[in-house]
PDB file of N, CA and C in Angstrom:
ATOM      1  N   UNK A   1      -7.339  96.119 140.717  1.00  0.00           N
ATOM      2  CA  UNK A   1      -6.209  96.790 140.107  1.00  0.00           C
ATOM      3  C   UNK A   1      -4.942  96.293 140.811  1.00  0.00           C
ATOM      4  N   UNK A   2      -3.916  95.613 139.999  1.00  0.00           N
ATOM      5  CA  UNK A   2      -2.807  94.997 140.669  1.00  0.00           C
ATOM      6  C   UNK A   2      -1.728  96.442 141.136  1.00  0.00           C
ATOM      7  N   UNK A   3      -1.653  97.315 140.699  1.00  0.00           N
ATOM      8  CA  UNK A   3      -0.997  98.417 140.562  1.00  0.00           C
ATOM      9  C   UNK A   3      -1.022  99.334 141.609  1.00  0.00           C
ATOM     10  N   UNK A   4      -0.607  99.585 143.198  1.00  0.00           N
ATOM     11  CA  UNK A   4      -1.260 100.152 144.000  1.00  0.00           C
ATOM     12  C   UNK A   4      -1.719 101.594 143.513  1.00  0.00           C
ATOM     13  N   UNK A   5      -0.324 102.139 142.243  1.00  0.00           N
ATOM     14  CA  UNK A   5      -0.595 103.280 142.342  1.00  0.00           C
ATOM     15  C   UNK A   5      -1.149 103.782 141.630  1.00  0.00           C
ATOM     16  N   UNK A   6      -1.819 103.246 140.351  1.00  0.00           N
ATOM     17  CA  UNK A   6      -3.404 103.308 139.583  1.00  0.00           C
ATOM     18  C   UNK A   6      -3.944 103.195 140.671  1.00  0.00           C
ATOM     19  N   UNK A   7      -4.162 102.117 141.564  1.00  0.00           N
ATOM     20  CA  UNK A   7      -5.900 102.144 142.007  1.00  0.00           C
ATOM     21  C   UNK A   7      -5.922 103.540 142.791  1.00  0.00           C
ATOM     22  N   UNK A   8      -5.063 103.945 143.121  1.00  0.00           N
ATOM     23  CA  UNK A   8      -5.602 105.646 143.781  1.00  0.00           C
ATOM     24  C   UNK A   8      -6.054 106.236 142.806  1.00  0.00           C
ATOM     25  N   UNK A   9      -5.094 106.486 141.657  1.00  0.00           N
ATOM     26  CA  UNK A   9      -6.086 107.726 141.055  1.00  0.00           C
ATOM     27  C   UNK A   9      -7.130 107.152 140.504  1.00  0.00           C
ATOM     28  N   UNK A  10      -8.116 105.898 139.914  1.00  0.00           N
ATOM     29  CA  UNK A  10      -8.717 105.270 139.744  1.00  0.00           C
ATOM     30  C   UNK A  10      -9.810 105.531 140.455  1.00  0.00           C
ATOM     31  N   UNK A  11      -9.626 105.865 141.888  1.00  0.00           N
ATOM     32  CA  UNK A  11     -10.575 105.560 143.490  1.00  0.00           C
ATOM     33  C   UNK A  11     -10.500 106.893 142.803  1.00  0.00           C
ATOM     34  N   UNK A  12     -10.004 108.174 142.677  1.00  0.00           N
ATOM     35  CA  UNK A  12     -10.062 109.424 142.826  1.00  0.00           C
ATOM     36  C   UNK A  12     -10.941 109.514 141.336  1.00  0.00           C
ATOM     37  N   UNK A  13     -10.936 109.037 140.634  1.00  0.00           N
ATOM     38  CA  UNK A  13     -11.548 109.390 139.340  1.00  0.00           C
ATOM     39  C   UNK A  13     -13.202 109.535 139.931  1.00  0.00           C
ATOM     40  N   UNK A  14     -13.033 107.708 140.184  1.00  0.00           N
ATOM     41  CA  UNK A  14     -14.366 107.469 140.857  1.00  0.00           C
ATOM     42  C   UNK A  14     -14.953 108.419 141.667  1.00  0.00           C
ATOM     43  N   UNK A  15     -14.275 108.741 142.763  1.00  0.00           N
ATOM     44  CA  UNK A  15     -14.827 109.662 143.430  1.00  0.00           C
ATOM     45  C   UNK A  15     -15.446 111.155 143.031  1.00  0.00           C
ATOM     46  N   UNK A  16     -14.866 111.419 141.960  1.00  0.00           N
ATOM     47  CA  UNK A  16     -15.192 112.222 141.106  1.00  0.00           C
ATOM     48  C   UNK A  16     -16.132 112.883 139.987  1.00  0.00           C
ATOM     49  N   UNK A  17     -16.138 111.527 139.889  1.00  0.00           N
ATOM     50  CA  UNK A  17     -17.434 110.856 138.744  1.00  0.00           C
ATOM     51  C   UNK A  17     -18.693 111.259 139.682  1.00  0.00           C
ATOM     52  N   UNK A  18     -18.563 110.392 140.930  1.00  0.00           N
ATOM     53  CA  UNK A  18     -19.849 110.453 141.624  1.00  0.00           C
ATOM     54  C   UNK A  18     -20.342 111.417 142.276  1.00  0.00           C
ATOM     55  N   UNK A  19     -19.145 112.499 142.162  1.00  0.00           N
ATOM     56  CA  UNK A  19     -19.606 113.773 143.103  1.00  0.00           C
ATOM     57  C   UNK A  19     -20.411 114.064 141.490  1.00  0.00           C
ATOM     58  N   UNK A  20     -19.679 114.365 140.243  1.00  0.00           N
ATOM     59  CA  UNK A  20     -20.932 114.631 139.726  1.00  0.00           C
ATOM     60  C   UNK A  20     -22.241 114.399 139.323  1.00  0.00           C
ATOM     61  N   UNK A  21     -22.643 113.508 139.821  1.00  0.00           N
ATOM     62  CA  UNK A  21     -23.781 112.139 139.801  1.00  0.00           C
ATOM     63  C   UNK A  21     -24.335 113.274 140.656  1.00  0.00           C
ATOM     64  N   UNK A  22     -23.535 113.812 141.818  1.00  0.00           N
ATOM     65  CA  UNK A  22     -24.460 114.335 143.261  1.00  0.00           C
ATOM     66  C   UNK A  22     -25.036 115.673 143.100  1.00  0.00           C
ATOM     67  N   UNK A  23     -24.274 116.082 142.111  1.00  0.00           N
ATOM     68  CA  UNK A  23     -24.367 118.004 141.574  1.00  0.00           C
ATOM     69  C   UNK A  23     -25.554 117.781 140.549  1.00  0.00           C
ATOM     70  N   UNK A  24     -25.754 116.557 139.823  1.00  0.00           N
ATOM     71  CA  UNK A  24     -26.805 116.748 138.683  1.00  0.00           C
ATOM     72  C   UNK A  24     -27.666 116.584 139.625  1.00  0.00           C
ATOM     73  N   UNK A  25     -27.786 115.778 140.020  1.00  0.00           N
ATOM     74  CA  UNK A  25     -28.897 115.075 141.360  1.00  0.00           C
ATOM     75  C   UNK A  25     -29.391 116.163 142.218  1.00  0.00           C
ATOM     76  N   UNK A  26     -29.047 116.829 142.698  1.00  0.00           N
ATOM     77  CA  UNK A  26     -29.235 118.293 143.410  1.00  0.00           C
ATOM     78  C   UNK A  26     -29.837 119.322 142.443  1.00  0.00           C
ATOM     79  N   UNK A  27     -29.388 119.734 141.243  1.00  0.00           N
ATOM     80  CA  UNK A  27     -29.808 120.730 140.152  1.00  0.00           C
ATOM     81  C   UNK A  27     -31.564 119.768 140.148  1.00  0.00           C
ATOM     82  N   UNK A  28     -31.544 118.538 139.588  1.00  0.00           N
ATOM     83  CA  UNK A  28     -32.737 118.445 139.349  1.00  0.00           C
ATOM     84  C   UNK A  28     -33.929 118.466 140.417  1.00  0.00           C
ATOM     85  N   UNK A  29     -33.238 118.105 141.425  1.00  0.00           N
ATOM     86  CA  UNK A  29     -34.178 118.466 142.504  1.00  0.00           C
ATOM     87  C   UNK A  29     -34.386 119.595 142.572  1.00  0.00           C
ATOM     88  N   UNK A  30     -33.680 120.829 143.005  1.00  0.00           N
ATOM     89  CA  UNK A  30     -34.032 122.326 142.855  1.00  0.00           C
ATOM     90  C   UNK A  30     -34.956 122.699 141.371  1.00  0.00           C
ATOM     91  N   UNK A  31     -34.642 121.993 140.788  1.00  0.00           N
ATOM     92  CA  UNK A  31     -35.911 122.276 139.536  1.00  0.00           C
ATOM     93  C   UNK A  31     -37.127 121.747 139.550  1.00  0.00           C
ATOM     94  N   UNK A  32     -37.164 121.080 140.157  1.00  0.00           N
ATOM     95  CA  UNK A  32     -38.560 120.167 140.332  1.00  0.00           C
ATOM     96  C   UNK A  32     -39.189 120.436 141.994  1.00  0.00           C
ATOM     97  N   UNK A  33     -38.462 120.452 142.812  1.00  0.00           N
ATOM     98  CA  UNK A  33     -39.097 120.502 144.423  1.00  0.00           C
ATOM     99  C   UNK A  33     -40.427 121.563 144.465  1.00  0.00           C
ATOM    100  N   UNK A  34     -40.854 122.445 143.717  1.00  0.00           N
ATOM    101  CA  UNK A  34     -41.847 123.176 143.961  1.00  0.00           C
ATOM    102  C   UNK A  34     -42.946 123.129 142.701  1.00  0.00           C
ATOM    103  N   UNK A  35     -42.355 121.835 141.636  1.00  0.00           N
ATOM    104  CA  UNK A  35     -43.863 121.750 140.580  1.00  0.00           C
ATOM    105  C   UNK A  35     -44.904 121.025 141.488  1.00  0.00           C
ATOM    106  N   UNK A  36     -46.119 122.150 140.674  1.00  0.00           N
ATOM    107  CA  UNK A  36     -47.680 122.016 141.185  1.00  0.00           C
ATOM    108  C   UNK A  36     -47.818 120.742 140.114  1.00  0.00           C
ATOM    109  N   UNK A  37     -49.149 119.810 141.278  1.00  0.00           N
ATOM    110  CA  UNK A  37     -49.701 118.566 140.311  1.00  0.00           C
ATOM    111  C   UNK A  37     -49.806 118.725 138.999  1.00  0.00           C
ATOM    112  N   UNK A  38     -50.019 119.894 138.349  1.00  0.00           N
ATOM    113  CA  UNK A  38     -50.359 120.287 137.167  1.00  0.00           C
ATOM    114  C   UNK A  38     -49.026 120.176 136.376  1.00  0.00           C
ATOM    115  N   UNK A  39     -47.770 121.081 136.631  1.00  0.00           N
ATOM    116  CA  UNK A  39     -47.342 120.848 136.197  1.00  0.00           C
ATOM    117  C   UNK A  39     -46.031 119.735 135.466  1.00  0.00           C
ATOM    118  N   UNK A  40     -46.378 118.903 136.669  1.00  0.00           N
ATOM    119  CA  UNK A  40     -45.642 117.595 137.184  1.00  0.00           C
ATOM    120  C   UNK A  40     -46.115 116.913 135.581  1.00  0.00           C
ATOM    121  N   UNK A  41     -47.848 116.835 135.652  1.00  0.00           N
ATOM    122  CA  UNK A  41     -48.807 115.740 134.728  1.00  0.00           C
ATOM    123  C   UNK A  41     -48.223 116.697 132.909  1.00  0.00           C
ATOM    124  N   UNK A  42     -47.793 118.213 132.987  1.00  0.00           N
ATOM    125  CA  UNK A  42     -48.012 118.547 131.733  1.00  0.00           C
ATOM    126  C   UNK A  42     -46.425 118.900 131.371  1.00  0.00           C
ATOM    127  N   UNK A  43     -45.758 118.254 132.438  1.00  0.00           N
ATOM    128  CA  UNK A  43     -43.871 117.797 131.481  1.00  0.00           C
ATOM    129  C   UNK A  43     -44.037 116.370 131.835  1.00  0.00           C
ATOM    130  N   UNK A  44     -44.952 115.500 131.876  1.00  0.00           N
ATOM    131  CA  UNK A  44     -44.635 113.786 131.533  1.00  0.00           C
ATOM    132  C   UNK A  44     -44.101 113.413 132.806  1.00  0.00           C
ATOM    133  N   UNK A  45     -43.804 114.120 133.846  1.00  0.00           N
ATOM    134  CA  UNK A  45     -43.053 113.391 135.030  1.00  0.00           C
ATOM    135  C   UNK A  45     -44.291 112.488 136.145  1.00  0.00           C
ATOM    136  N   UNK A  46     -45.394 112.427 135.664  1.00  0.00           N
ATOM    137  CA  UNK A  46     -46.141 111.801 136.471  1.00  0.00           C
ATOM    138  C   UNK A  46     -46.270 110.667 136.672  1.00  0.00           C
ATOM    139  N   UNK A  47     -45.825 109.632 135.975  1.00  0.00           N
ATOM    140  CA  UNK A  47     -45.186 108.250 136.186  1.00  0.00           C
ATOM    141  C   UNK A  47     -43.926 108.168 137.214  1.00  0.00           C
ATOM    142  N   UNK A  48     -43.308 108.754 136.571  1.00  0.00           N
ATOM    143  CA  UNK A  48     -41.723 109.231 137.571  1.00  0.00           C
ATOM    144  C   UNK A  48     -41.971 109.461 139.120  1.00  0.00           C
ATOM    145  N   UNK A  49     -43.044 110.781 138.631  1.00  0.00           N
ATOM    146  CA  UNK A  49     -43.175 111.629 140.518  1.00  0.00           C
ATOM    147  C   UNK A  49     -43.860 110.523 141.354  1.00  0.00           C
ATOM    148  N   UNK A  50     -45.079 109.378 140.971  1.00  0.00           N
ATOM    149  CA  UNK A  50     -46.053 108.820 141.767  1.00  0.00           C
ATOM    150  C   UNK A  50     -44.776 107.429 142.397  1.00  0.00           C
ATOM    151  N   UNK A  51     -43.639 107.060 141.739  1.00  0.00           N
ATOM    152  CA  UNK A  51     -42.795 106.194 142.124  1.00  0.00           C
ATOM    153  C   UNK A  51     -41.732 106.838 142.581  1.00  0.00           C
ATOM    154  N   UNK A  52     -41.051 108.026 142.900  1.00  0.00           N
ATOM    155  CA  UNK A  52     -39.844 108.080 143.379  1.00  0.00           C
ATOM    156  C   UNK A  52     -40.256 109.986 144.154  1.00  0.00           C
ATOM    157  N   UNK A  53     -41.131 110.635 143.715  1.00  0.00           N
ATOM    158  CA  UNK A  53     -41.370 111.835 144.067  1.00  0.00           C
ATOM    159  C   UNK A  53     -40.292 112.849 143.495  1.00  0.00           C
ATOM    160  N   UNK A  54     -39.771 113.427 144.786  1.00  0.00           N
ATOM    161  CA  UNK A  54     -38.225 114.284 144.113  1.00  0.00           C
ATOM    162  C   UNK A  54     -37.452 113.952 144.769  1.00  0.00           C
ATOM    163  N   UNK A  55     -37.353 112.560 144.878  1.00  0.00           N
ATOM    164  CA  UNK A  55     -35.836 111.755 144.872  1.00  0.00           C
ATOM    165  C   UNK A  55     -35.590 111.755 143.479  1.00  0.00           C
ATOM    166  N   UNK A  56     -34.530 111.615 143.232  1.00  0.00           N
ATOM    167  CA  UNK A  56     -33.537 111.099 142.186  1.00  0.00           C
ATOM    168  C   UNK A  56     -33.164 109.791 141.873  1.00  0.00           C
ATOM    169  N   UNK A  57     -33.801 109.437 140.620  1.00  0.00           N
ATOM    170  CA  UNK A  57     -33.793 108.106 140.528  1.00  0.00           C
ATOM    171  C   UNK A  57     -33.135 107.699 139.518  1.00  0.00           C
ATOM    172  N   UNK A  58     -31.702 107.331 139.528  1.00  0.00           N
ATOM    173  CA  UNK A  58     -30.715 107.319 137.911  1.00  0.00           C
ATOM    174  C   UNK A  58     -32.011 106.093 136.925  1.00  0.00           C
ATOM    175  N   UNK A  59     -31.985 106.313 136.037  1.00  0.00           N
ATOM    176  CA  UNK A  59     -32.938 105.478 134.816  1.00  0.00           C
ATOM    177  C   UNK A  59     -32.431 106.464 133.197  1.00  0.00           C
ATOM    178  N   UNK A  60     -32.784 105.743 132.020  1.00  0.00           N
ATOM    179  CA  UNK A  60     -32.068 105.392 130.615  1.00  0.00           C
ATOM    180  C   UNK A  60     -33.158 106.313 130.652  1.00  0.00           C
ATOM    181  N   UNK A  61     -33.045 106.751 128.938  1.00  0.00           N
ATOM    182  CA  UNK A  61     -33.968 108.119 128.523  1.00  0.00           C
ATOM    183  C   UNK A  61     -35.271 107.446 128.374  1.00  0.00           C
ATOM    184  N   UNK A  62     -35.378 105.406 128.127  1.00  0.00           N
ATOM    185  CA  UNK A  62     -36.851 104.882 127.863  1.00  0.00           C
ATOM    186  C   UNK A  62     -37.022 104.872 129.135  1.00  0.00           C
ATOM    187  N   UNK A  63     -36.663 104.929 130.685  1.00  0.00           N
ATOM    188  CA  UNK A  63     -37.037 104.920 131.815  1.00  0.00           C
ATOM    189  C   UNK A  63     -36.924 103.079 132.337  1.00  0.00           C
ATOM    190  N   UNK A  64     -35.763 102.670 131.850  1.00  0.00           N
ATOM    191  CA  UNK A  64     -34.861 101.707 132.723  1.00  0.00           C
ATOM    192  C   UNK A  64     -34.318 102.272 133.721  1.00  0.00           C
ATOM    193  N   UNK A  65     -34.400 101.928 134.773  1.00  0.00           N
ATOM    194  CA  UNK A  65     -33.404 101.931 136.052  1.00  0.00           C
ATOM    195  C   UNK A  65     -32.075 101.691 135.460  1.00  0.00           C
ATOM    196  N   UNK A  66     -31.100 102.187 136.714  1.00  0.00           N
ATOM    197  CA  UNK A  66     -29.449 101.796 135.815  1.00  0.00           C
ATOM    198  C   UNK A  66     -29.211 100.802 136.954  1.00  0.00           C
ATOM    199  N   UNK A  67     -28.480  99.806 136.143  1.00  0.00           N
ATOM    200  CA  UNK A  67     -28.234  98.251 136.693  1.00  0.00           C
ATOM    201  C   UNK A  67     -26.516  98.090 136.352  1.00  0.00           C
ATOM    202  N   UNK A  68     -25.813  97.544 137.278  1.00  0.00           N
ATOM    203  CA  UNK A  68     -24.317  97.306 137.196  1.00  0.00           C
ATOM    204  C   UNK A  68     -24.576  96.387 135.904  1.00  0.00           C
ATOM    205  N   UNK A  69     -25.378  95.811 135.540  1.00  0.00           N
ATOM    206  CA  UNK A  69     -25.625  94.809 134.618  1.00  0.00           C
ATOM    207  C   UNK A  69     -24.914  94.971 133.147  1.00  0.00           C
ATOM    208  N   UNK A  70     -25.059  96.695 132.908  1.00  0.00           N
ATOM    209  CA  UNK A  70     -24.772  97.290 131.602  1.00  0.00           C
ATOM    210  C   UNK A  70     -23.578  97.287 131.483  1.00  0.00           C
ATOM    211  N   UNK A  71     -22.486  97.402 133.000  1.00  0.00           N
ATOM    212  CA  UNK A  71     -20.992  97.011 133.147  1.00  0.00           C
ATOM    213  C   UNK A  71     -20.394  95.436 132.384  1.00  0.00           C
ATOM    214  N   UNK A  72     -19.406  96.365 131.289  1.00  0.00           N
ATOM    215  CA  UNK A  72     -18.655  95.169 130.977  1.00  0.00           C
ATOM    216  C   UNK A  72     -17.338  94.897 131.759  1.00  0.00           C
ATOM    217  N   UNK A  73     -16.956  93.858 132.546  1.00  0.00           N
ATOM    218  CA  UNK A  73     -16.138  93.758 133.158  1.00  0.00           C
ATOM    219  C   UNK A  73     -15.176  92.379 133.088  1.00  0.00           C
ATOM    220  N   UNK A  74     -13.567  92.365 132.395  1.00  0.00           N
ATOM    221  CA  UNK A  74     -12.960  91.203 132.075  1.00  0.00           C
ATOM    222  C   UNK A  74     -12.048  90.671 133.297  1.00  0.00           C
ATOM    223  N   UNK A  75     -12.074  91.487 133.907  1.00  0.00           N
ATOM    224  CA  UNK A  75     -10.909  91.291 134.751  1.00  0.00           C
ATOM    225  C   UNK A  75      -9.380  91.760 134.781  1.00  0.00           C
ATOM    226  N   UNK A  76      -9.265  92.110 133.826  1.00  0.00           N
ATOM    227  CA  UNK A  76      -7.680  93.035 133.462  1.00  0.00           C
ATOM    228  C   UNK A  76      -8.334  93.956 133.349  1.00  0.00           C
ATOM    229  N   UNK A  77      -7.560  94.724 133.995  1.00  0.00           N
ATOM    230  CA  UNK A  77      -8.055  96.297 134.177  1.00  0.00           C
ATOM    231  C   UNK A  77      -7.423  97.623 132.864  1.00  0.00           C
ATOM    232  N   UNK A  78      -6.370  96.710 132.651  1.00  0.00           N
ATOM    233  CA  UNK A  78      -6.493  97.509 131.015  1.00  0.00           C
ATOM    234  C   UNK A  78      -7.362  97.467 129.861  1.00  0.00           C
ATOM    235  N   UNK A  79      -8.064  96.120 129.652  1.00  0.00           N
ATOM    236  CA  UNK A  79      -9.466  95.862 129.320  1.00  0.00           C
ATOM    237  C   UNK A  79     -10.490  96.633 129.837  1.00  0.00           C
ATOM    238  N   UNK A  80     -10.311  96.066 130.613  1.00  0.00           N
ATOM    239  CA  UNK A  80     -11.863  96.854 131.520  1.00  0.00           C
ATOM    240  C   UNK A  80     -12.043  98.411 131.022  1.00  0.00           C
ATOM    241  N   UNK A  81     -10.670  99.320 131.160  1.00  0.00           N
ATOM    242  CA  UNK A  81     -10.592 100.538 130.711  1.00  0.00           C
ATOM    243  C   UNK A  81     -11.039 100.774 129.775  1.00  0.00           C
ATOM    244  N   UNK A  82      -9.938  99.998 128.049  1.00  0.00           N
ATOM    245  CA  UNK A  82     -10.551 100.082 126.938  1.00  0.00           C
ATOM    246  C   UNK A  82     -12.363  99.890 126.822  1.00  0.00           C
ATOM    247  N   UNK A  83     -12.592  98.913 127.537  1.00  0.00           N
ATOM    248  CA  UNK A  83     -13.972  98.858 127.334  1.00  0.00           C
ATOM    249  C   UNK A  83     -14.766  99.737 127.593  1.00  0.00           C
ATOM    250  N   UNK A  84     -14.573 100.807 129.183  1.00  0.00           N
ATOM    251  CA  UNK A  84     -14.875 101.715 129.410  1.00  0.00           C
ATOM    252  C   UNK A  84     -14.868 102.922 128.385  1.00  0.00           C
ATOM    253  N   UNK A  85     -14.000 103.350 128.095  1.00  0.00           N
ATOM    254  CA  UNK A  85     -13.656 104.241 127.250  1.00  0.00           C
ATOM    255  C   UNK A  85     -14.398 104.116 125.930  1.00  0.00           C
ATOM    256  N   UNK A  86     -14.252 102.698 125.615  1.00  0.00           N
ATOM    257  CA  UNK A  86     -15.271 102.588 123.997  1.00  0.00           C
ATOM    258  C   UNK A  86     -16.981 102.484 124.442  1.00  0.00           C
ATOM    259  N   UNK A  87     -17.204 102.307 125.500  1.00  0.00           N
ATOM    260  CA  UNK A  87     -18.626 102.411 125.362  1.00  0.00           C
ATOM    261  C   UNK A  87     -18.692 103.953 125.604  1.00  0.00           C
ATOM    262  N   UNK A  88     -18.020 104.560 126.476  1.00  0.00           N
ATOM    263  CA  UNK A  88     -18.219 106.125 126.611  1.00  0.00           C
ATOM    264  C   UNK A  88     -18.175 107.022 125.213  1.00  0.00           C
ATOM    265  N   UNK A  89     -17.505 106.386 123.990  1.00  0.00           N
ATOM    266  CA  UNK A  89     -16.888 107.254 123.469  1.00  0.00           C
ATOM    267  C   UNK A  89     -18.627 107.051 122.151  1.00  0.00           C
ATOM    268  N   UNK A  90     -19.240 105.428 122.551  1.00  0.00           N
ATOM    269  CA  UNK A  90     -20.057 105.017 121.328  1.00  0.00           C
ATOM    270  C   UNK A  90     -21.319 106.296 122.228  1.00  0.00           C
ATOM    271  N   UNK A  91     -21.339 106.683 123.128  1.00  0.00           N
ATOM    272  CA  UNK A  91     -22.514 107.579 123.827  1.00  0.00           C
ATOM    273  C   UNK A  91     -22.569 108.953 123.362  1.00  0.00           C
ATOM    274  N   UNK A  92     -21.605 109.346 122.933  1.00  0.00           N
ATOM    275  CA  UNK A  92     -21.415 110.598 122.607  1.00  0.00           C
ATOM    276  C   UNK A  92     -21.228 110.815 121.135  1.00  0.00           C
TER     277      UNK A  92
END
């Protein structure tokens, strides 16, 4: 970001974003930290639990891992935005 004073609130967005990454991440653990084998195998998480347990493992609803890969990134950061914004907006 050429702009010093975008990239703060930018950094602050970010930072923001990821605290809520940390609050979902926490909820699902408190929902899951005390399923019995049983019920792990009879909500489908038994692929999931035998590779990551009740860590939190960001992955797509088919169970891709999330990869910077899916980032479109041009280099102008007013691009970059628009791009941001239109893939957010095609998710919802």
């Amino acid at each position: 970001m050429p702009y010093p004073e975008l990239k703060a609130i930018l950094t602050d967005i970010g930072t923001e974003e990821l605290g809520h990454l940390e609050m979902i991440g926490s909820i699902v653990y408190q929902l899951t930290k005390n399923l019995t084998p049983e019920e792990i195998k009879k909500a489908g998480f038994e692929d999931y639990f035998v590779d990551h347990t009740t860590g939190i493992y960001p992955t797509s609803a088919s169970g891709q891992p999330y990869t910077a890969a899916s980032m479109q990134v041009k280099g102008d950061p007013i691009t970059d935005l628009h791009e941001d914004l239109a893939a957010e907006a095609a998710t919802t």
